[in-house]
C-alpha atoms as a PDB file:
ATOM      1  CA  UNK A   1      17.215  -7.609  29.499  1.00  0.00           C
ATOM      2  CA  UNK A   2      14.995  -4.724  27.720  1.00  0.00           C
ATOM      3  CA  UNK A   3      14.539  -6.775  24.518  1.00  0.00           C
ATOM      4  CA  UNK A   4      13.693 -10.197  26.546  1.00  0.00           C
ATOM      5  CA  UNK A   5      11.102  -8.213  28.781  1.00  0.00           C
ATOM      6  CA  UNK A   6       9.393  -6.851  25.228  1.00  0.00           C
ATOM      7  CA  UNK A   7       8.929 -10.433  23.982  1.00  0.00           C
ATOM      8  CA  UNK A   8       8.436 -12.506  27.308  1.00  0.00           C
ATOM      9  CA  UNK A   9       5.951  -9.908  28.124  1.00  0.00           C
ATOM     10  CA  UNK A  10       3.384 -10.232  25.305  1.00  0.00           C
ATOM     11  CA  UNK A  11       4.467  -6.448  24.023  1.00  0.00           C
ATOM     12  CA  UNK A  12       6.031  -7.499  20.828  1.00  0.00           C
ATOM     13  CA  UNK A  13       2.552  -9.112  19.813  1.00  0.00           C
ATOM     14  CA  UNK A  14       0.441  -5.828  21.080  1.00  0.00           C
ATOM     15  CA  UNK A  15       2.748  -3.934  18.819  1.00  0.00           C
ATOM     16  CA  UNK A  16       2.582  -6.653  15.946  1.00  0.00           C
ATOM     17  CA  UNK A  17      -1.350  -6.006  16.353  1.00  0.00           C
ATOM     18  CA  UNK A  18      -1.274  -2.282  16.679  1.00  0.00           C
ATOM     19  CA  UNK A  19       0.565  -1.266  13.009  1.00  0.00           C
ATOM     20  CA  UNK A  20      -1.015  -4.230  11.109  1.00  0.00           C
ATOM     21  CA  UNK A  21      -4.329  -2.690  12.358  1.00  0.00           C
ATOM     22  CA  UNK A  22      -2.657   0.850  11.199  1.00  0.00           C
ATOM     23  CA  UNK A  23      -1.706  -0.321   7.676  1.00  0.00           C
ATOM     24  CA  UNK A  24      -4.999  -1.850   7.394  1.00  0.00           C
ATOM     25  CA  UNK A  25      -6.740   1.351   7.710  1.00  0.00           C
ATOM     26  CA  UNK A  26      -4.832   3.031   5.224  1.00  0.00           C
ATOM     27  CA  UNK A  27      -4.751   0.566   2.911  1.00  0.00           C
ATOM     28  CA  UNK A  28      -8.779   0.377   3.416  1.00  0.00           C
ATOM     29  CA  UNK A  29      -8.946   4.716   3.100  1.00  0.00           C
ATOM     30  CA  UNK A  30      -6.494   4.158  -0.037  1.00  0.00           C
ATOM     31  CA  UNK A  31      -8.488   1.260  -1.786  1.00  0.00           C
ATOM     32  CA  UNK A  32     -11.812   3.791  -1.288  1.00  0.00           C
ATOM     33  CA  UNK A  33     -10.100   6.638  -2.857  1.00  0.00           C
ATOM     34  CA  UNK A  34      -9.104   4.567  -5.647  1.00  0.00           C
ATOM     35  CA  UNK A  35     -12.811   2.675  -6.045  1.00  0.00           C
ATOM     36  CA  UNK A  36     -14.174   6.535  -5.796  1.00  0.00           C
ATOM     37  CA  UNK A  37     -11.751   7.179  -8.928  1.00  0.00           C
ATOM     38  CA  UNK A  38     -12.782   4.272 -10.819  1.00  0.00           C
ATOM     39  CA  UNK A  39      -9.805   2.587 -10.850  1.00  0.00           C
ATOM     40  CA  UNK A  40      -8.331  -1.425 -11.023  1.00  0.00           C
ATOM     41  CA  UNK A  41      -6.545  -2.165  -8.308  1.00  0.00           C
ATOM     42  CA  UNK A  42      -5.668  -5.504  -6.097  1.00  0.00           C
ATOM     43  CA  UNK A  43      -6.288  -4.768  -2.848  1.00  0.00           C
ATOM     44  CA  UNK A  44      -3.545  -6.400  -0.605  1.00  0.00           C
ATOM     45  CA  UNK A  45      -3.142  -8.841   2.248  1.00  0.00           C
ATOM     46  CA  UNK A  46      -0.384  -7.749   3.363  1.00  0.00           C
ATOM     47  CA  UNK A  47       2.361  -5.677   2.928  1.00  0.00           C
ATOM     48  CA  UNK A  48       2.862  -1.802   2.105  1.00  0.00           C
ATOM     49  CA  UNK A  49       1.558  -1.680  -1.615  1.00  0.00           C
ATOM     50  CA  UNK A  50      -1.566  -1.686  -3.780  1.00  0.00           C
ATOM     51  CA  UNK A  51      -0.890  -2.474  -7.457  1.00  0.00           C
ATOM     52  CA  UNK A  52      -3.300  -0.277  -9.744  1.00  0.00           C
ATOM     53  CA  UNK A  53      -3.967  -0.236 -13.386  1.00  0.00           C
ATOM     54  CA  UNK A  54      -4.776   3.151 -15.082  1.00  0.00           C
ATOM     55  CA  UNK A  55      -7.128   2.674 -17.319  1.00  0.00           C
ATOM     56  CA  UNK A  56      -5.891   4.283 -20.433  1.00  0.00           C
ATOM     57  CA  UNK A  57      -4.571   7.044 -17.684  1.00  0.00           C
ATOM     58  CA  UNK A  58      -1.356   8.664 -18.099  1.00  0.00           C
ATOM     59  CA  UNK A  59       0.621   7.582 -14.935  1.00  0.00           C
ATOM     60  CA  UNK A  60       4.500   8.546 -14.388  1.00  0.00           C
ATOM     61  CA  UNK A  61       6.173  11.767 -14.963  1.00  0.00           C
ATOM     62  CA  UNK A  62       5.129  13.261 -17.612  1.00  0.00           C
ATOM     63  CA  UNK A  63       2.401  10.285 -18.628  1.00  0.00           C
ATOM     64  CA  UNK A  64       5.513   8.258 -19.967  1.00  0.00           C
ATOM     65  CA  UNK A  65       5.840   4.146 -18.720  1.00  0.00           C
ATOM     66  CA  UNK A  66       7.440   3.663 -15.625  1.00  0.00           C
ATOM     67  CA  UNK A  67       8.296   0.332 -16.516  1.00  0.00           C
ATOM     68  CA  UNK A  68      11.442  -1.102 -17.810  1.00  0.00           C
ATOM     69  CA  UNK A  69       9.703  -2.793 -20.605  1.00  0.00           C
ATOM     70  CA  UNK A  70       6.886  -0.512 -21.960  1.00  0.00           C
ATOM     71  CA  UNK A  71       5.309  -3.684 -23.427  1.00  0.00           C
ATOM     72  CA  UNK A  72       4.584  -5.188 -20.085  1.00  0.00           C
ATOM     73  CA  UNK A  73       2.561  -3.370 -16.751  1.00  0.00           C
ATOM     74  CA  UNK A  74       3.252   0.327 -18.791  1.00  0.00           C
ATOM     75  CA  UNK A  75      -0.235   1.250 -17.992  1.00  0.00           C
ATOM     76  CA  UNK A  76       0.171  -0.181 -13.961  1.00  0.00           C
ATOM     77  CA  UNK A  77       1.310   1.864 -10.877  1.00  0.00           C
ATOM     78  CA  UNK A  78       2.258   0.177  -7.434  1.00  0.00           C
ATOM     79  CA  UNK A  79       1.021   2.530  -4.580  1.00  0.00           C
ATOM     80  CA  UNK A  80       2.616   2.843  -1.062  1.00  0.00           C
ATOM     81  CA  UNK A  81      -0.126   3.193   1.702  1.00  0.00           C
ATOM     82  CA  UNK A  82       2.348   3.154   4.738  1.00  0.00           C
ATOM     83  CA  UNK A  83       3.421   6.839   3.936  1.00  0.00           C
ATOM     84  CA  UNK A  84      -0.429   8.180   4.038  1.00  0.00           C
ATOM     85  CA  UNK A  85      -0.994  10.620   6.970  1.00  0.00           C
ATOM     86  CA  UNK A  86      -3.889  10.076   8.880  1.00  0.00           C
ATOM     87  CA  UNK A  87      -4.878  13.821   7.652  1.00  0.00           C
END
């Protein structure tokens, strides 16, 4: 009865609302710390991730490709913005 409440009362969509409206903030602060860097990113749609290209910038541990073909994407980095603190 809980669960049917949540949806027949219009919660569900509220809370839909209220964490794409979170992620979108971080993803915005991340995006502006990476444009203040002067880095290449793609900044997303959706989802938890912005895809950024170093620049000739070591990226990994220890600089080395984090890629299983160092051919392809070595010098790219996929970011998670859900984990940011609002700090």
């Amino acid at each position: 009865m809980g669960l049917q409440h949540f949806l027949d009362s219009g919660a569900l969509g509220k809370h839909i609302q209220a964490v794409s409206d979170d992620l979108k903030e971080r993803r915005d602060f991340l995006c502006q710390k990476l444009e203040e860097l002067d880095l290449e990113f793609v900044k997303p749609d959706g989802g938890y991730f912005v895809w950024v290209k170093a620049k000739g910038r070591r990226i990994g541990r220890l600089g080395e490709s984090m890629t299983i073909h160092e051919d392809k994407f070595h010098d790219h980095m996929r970011l998670c913005f859900s984990w940011l603190s609002k700090d």
